[in-house]
C-alpha atoms as a PDB file:
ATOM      1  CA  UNK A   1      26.074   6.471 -43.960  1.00  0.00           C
ATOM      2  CA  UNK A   2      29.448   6.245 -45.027  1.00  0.00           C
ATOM      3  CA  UNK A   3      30.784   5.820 -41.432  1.00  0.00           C
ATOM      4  CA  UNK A   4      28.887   2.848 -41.460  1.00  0.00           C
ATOM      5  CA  UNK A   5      30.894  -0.295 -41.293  1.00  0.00           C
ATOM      6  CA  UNK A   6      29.691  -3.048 -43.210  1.00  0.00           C
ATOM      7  CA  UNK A   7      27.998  -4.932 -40.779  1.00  0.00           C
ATOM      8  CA  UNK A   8      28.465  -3.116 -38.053  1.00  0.00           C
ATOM      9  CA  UNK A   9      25.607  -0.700 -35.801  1.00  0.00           C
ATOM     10  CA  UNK A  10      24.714   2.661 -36.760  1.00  0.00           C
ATOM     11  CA  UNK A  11      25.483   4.096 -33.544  1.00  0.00           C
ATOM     12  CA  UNK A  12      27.933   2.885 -30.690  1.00  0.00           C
ATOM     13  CA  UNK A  13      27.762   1.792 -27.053  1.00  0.00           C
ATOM     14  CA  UNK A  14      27.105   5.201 -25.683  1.00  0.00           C
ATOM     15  CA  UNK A  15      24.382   6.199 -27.871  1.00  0.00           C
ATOM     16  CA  UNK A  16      22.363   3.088 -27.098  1.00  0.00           C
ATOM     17  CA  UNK A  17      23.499   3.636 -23.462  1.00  0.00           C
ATOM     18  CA  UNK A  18      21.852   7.060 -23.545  1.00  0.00           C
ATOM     19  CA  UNK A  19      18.997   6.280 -25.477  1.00  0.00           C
ATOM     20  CA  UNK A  20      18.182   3.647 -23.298  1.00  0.00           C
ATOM     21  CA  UNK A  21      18.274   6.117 -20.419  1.00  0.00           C
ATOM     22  CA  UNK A  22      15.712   8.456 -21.910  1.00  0.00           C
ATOM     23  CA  UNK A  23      13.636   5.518 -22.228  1.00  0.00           C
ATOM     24  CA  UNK A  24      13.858   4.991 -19.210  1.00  0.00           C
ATOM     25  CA  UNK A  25      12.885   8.351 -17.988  1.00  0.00           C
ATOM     26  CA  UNK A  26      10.077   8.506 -20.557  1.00  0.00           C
ATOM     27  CA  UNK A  27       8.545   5.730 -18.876  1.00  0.00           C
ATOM     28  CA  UNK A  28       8.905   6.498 -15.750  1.00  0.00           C
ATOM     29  CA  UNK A  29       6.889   9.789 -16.996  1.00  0.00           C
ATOM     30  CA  UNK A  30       3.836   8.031 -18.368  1.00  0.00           C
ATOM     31  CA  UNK A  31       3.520   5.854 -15.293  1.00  0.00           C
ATOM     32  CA  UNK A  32       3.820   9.088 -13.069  1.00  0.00           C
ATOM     33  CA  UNK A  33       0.852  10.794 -15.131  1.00  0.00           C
ATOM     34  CA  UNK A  34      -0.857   7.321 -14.879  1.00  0.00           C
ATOM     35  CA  UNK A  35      -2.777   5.912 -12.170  1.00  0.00           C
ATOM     36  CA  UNK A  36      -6.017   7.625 -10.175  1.00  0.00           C
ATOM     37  CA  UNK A  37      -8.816   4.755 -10.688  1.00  0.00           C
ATOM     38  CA  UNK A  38     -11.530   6.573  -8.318  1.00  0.00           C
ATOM     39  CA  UNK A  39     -13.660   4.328  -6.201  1.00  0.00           C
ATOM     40  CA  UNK A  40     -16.543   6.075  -7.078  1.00  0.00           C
ATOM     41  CA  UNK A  41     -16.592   7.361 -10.772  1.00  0.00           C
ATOM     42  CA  UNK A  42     -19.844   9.405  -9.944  1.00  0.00           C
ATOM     43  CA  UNK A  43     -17.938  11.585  -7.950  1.00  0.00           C
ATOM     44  CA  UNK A  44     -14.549  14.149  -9.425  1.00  0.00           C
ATOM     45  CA  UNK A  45     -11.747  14.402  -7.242  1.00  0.00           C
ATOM     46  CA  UNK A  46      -9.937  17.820  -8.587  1.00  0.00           C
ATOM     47  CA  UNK A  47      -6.905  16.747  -6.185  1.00  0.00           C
ATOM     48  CA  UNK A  48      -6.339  13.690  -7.808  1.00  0.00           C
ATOM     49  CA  UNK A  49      -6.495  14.586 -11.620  1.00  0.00           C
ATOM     50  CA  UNK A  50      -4.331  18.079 -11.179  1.00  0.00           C
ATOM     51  CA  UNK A  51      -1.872  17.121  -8.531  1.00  0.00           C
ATOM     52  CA  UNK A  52       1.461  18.014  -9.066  1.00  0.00           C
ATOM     53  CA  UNK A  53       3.116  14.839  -9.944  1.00  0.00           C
ATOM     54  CA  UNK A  54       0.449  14.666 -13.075  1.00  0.00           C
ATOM     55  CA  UNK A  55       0.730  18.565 -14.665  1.00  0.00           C
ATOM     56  CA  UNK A  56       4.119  19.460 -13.371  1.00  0.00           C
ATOM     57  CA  UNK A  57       6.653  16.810 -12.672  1.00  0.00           C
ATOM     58  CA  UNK A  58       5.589  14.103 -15.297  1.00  0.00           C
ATOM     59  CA  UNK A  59       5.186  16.623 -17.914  1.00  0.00           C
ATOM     60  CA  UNK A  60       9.414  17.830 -17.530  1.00  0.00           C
ATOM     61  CA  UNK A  61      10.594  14.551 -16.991  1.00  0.00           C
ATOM     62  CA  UNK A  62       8.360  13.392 -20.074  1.00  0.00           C
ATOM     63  CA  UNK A  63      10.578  17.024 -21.784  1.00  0.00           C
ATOM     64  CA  UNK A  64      13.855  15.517 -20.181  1.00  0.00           C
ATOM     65  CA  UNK A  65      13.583  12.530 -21.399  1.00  0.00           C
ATOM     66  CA  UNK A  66      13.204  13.502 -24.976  1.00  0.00           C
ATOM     67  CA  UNK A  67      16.198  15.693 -24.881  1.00  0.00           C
ATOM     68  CA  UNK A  68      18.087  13.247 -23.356  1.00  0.00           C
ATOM     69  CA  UNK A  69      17.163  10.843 -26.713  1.00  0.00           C
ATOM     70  CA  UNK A  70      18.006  13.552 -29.104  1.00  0.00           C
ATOM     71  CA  UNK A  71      21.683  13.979 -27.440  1.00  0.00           C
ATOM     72  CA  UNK A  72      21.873  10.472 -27.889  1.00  0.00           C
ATOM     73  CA  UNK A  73      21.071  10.426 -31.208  1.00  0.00           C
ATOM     74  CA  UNK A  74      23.293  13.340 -32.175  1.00  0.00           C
ATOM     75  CA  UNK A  75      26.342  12.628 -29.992  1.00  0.00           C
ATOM     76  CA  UNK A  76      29.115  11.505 -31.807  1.00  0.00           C
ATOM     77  CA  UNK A  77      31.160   7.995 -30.898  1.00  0.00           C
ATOM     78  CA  UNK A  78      34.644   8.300 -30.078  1.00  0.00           C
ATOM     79  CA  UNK A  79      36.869   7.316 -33.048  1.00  0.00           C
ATOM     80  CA  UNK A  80      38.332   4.139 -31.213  1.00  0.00           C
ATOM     81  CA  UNK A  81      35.222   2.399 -30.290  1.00  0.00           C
ATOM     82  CA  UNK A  82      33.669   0.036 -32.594  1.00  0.00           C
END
């Protein structure tokens, strides 16, 4: 905290850049494991509940996009930004 200018943001334009990347993939995550309204809810479709996309691919990025926040929250600004 004693970086902190007075006034100024805790972290600097590349942190928020990154962090709003991870968002970004995050969301795009939860809307890929999303979805898959059945016409008939009497009836289980196996292929749509445990298709790839859902258990494999929106499951890493959801992992990727996590790590991607933590870098941004632990990578350091250069000493000539503000």
């Amino acid at each position: 905290m004693a970086d902190k200018k007075e006034g100024g943001l805790m972290f600097g334009k590349q942190n928020y850049k990154w962090m709003a990347i991870g968002a970004g993939v995050i969301v795009l995550s939860l809307l890929l494991m999303a979805g898959g309204k059945n016409a008939d809810p009497n009836v289980f479709n196996y292929n749509e509940v445990y298709s790839t996309r859902r258990i494999t691919i929106a499951p890493v990025l959801l992992v990727l996009g996590l790590l991607i926040e933590m870098y941004a929250i632990m990578l350091k600004p250069k000493s000539g930004t503000k």
